[in-house]
Protein backbone atom coordinates (compact mmCIF):
# COMPACT_ATOMS: atom_id res chain seq x y z
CA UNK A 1 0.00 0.00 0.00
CA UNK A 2 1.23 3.35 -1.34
CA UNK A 3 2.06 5.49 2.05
CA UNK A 4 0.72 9.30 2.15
CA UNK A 5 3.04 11.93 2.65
CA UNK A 6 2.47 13.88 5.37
CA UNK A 7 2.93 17.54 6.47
CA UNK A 8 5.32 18.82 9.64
CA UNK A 9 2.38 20.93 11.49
CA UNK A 10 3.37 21.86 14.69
CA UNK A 11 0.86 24.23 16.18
CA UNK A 12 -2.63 23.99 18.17
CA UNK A 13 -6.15 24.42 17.35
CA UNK A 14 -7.84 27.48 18.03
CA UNK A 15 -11.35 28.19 18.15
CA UNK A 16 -13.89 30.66 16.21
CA UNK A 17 -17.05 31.84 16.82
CA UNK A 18 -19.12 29.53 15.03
CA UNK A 19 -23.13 29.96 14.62
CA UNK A 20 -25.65 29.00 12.01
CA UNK A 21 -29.25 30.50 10.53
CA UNK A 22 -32.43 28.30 10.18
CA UNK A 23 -35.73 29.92 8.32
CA UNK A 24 -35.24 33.39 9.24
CA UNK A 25 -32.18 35.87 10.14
CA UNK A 26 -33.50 36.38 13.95
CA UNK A 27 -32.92 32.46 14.30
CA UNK A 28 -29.58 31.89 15.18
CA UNK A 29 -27.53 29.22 17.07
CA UNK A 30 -24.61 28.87 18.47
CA UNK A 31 -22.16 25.74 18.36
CA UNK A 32 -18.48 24.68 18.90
CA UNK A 33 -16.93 22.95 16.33
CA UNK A 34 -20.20 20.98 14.78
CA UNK A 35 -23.76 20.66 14.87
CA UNK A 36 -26.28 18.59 13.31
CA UNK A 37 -29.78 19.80 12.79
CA UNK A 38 -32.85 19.64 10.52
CA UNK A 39 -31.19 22.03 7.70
CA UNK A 40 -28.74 25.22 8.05
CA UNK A 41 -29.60 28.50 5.79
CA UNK A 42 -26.79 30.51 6.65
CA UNK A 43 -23.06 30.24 8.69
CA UNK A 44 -21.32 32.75 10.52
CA UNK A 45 -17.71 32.30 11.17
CA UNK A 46 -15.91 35.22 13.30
CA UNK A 47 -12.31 35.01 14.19
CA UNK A 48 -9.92 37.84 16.20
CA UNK A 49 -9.39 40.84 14.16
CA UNK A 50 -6.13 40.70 15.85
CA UNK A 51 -4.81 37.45 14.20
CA UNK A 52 -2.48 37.76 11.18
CA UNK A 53 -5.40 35.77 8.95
CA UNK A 54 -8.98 35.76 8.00
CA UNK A 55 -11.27 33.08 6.91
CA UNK A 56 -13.07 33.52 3.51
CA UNK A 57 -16.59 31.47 3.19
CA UNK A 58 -19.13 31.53 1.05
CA UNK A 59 -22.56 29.52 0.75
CA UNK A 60 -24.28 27.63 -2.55
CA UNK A 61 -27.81 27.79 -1.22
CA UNK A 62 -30.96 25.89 -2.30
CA UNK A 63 -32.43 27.32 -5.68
CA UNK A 64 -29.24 29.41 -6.54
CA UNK A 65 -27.23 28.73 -9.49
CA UNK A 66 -23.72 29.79 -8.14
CA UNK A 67 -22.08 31.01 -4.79
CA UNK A 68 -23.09 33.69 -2.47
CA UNK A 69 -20.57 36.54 -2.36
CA UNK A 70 -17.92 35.45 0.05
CA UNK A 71 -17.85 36.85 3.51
CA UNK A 72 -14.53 37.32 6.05
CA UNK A 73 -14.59 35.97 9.54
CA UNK A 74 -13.48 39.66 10.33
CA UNK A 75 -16.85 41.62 10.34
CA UNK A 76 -20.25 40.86 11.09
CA UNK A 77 -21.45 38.90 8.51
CA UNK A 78 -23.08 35.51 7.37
CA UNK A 79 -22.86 33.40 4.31
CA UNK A 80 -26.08 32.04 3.07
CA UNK A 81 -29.84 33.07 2.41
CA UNK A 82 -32.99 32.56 5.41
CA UNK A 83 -35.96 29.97 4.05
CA UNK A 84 -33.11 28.42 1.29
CA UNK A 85 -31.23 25.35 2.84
CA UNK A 86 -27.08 25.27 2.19
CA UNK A 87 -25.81 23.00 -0.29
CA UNK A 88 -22.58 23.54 -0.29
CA UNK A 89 -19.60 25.32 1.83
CA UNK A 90 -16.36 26.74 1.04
CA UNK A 91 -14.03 27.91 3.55
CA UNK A 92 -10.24 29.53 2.58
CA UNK A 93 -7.89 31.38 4.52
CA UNK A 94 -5.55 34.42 3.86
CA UNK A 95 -3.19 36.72 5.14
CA UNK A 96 -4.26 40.04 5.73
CA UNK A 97 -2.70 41.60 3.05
CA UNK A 98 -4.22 38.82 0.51
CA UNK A 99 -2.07 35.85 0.24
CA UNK A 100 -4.16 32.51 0.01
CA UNK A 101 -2.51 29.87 2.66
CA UNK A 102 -2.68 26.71 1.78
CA UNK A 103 -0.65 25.82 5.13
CA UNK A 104 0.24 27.36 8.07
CA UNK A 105 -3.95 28.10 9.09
CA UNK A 106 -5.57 24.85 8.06
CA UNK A 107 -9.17 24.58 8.16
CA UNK A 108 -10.67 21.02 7.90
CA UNK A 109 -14.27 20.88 7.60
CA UNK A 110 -17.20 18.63 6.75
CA UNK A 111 -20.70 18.52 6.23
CA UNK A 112 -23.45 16.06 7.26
CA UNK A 113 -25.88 15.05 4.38
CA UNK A 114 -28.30 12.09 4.12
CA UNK A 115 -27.55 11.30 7.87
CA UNK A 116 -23.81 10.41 7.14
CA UNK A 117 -20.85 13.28 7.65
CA UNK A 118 -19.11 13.38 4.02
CA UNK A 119 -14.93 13.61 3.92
CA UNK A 120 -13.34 16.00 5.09
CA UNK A 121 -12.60 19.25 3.04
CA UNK A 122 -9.83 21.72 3.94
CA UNK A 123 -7.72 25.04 2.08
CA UNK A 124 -4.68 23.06 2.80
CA UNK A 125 -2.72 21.20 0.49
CA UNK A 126 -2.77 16.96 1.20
CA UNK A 127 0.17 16.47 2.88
CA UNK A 128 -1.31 18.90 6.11
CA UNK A 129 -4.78 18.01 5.58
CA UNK A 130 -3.16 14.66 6.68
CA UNK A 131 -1.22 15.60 9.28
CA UNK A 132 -3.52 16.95 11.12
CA UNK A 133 -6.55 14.42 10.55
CA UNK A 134 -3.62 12.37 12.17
CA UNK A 135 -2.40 14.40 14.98
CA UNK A 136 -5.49 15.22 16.15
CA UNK A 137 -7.56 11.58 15.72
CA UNK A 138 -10.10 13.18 13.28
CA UNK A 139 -12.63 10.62 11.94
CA UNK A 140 -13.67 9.74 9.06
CA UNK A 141 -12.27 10.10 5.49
CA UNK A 142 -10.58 13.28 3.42
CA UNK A 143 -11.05 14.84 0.08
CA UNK A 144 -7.71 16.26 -0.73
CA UNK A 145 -9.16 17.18 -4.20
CA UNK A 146 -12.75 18.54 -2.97
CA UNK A 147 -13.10 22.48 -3.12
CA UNK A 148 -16.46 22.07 -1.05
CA UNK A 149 -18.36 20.77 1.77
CA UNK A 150 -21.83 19.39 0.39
CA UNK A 151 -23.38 17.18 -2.33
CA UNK A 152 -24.72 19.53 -5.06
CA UNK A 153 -28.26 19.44 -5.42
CA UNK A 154 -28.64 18.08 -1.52
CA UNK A 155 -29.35 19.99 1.85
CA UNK A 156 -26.69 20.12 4.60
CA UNK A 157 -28.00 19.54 8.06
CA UNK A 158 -24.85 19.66 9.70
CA UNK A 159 -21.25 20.79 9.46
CA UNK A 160 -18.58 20.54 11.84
CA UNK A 161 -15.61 23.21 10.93
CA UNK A 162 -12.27 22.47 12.87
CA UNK A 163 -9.51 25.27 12.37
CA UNK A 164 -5.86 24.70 12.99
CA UNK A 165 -2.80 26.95 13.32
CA UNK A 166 1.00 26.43 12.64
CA UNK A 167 3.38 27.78 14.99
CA UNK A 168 4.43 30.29 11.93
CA UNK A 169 2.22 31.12 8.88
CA UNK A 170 5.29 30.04 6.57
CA UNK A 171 4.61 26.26 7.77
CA UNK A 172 7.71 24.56 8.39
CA UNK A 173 9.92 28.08 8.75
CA UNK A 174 11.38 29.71 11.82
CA UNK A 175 12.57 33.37 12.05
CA UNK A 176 15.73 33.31 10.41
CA UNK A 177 18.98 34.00 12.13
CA UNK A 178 22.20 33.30 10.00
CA UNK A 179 23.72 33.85 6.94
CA UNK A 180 23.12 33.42 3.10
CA UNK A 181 24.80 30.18 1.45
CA UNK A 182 26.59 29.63 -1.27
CA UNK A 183 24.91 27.00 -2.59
CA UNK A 184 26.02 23.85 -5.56
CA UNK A 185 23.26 23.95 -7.92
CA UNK A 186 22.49 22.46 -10.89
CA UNK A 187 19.40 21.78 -12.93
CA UNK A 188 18.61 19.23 -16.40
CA UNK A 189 16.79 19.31 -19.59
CA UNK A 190 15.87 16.22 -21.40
CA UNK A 191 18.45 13.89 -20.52
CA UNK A 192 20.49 12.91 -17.55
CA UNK A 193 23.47 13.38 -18.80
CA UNK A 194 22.61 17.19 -19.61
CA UNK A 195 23.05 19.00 -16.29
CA UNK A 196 24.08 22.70 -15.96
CA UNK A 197 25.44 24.67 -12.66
CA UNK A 198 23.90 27.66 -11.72
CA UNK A 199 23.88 30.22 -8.87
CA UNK A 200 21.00 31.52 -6.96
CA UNK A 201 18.33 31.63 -9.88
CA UNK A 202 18.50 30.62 -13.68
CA UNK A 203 15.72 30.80 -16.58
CA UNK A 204 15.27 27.87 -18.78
CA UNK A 205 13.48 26.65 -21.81
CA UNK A 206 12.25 23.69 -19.53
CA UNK A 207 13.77 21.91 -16.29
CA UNK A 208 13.24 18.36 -15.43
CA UNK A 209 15.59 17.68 -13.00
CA UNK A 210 17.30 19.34 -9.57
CA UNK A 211 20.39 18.51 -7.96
CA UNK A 212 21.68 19.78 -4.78
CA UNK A 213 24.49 19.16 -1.73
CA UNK A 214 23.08 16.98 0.90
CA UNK A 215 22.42 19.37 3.78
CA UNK A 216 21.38 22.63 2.13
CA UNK A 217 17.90 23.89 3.51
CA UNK A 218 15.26 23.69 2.06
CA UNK A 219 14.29 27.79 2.54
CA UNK A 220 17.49 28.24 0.66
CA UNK A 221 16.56 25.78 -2.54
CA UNK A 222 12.96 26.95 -2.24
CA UNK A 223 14.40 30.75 -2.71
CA UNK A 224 16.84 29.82 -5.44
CA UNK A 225 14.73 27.92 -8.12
CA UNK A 226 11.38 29.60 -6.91
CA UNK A 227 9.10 26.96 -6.44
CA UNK A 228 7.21 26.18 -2.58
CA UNK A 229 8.94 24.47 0.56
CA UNK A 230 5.91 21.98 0.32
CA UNK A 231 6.93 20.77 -3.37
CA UNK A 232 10.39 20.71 -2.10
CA UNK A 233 9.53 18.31 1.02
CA UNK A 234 7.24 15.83 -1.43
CA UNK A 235 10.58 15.72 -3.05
CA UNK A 236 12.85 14.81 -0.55
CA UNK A 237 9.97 12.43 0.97
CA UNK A 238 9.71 10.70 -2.52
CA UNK A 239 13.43 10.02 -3.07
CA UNK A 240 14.00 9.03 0.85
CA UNK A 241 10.97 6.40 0.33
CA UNK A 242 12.15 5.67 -3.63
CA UNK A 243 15.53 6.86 -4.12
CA UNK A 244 14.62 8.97 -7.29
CA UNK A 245 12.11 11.92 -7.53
CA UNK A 246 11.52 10.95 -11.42
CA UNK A 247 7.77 10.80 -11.91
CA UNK A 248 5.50 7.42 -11.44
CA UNK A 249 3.34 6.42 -13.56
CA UNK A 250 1.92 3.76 -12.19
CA UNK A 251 -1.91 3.69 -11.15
CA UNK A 252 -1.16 3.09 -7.39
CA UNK A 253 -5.09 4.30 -6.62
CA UNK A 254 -7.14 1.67 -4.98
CA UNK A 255 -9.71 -0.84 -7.13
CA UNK A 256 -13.42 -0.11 -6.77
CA UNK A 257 -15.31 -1.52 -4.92
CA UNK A 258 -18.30 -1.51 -7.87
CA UNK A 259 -17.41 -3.30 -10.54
CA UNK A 260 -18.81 -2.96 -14.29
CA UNK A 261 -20.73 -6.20 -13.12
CA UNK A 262 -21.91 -3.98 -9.94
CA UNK A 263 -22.76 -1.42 -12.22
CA UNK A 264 -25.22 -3.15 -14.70
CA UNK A 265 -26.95 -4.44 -11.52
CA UNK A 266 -27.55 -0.94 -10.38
CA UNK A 267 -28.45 0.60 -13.41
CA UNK A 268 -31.18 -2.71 -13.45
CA UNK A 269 -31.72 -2.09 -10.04
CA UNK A 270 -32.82 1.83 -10.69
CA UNK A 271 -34.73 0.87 -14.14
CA UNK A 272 -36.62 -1.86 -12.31
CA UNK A 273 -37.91 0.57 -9.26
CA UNK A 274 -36.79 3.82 -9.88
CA UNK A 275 -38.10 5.18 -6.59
CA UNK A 276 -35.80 3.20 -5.14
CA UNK A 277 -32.96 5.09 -2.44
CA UNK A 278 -29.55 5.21 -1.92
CA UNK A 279 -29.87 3.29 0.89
CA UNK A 280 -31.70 1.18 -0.78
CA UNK A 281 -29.24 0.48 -3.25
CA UNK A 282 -26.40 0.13 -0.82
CA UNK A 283 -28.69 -2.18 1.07
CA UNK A 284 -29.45 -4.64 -1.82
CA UNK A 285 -25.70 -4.54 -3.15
CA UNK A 286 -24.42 -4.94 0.24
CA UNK A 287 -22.38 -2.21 -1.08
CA UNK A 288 -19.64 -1.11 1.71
CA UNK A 289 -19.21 2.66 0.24
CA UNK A 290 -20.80 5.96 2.10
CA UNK A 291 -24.17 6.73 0.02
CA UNK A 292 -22.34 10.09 -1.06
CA UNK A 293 -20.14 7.99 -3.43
CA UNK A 294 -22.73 5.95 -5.23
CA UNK A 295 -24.80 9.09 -5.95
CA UNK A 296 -21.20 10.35 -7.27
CA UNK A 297 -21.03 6.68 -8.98
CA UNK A 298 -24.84 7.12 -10.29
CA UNK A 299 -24.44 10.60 -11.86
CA UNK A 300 -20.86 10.49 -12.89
CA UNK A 301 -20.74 6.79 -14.64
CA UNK A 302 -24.47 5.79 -15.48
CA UNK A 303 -25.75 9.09 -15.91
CA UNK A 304 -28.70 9.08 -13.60
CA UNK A 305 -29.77 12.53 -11.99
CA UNK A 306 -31.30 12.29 -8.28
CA UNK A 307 -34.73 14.12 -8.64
CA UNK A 308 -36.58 14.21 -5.13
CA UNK A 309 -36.76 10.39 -4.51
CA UNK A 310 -36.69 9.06 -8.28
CA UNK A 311 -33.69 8.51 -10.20
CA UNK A 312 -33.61 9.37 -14.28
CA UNK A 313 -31.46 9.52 -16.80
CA UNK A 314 -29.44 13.04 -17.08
CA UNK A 315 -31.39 13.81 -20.49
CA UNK A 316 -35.08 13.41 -19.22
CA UNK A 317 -34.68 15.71 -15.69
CA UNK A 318 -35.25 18.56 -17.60
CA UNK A 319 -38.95 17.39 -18.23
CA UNK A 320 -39.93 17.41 -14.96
């Protein structure tokens, strides 16, 4: 089994003010870190003006065709729409003067839909999304691809919303206290035997390869060909666990658990009843998989569009 690479968070978690909306903009409630109720029109998320970073949400409510404009955790303000149910969340964090973190503040959060919480979502790139779930025992699954909390098309009735901070913004970096080095660089193009030395920074056609000194920091290689600390660790992880950092291309992604056999017996399953539920389904498949994923599995590979409590194919919803 492939093993995930994992971040170097070394921080706490904080807490926010957290509340959400239900039918009408006097109605609001209070919770820490996650609730589950009988739907949620609108989130407010308030955190210290006096922190370095804000939180950026926004809301894709019932009826609307794309994203409420997003509100910061900074004022007074709420994402969503009283009397339309959320669908979907999306949380990010910046800097105050505008820089998108993808580490350093990590938000992980999740929403509850059709009774079962969903994976966990998060602004962070993988490898801290991971640390964290780890660090701090989080359950259930992540979505290291997902920019949203939600199933489209289906009301949330929960969320829980866990937020995280690194000991420095810069994840991974300390204040600096030294010296500049002089550093043995060299980059390739097309073949191995094609390296060339350079100092500090260089401009290329194309680079496919880096070589450094064992020992040089990773702030200094990071500031010298320009590219993130975090790419810079995945490559160090990936030749420590492989010995090369060349690229694989080998499908190391788990089989599925619905096979095409599965799949012809739930596309007869849905033609034969077609009020039938995802639970249902699951139910008569024996089917191991959160309901969220065969919905994914029902509109992505057979084409079927959930409408109230009959399933369709994609072409005939719009006759409704």
């Amino acid at each position: 089994m492939k093993e995930e690479l994992t971040g170097d968070f070394s921080g706490d978690e904080v807490t926010a003010s957290l509340s959400y909306m239900a039918d009408s903009t006097s109605n609001w409630n209070d919770f820490e870190k996650s609730t589950v109720t009988s739907h949620i029109d609108g989130i407010k998320i308030q955190t210290g003006t006096n922190k370095p970073y804000y939180l950026s949400y926004k809301t894709w409510n019932s009826g609307k065709s794309s994203y409420y404009p997003p509100v910061k955790s900074t004022v007074d303000d709420y994402a969503g729409s009283a009397g339309k149910p959320v669908q979907r969340l999306n949380i990010q964090a910046f800097k105050n003067d505008g820089t998108k973190l993808s580490s350093g503040v990590i938000v992980m959060y999740r929403a509850y839909v059709n009774g079962e919480w969903l994976p966990w979502v998060s602004n962070a790139d993988p490898e801290w999304m991971r640390n964290v779930r780890n660090k701090y025992s989080l359950g259930g699954t992540l979505d290291t691809g997902g920019s949203f909390a939600g199933i489209a098309g289906e009301d949330i009735s929960g969320v829980e919303i866990r937020i995280f901070e690194d000991d420095s913004l810069n994840a991974g970096t300390d204040d600096f206290s030294g010296d500049e080095l002089n550093l043995s660089l060299s980059y390739m193009a097309d073949s191995n035997n094609n390296w060339t030395g350079f100092s500090e920074n260089v401009t290329a056609s194309h680079i496919d390869g880096i070589h450094y000194d064992e020992g040089i920091k990773v702030n200094a290689i990071s500031k010298a060909v320009r590219v993130s600390t975090s790419a810079i660790y995945r490559l160090l992880k990936k030749k420590q666990k492989t010995g090369t950092i060349e690229p694989s291309y080998e499908n190391s992604g788990r089989q599925s658990e619905v096979t095409p056999e599965k799949l012809a017996k739930m596309e007869a399953l849905i033609a034969e009843n077609s009020d039938i539920t995802l639970a249902e389904i699951k139910e008569a498949m024996q089917l191991s998989i959160q309901k969220s994923e065969i919905s994914n599995i029902l509109r992505n590979k057979l084409g079927f569009r959930y409408k109230k409590r009959w399933y369709m194919p994609a072409s005939e919803t719009g006759q409704m």
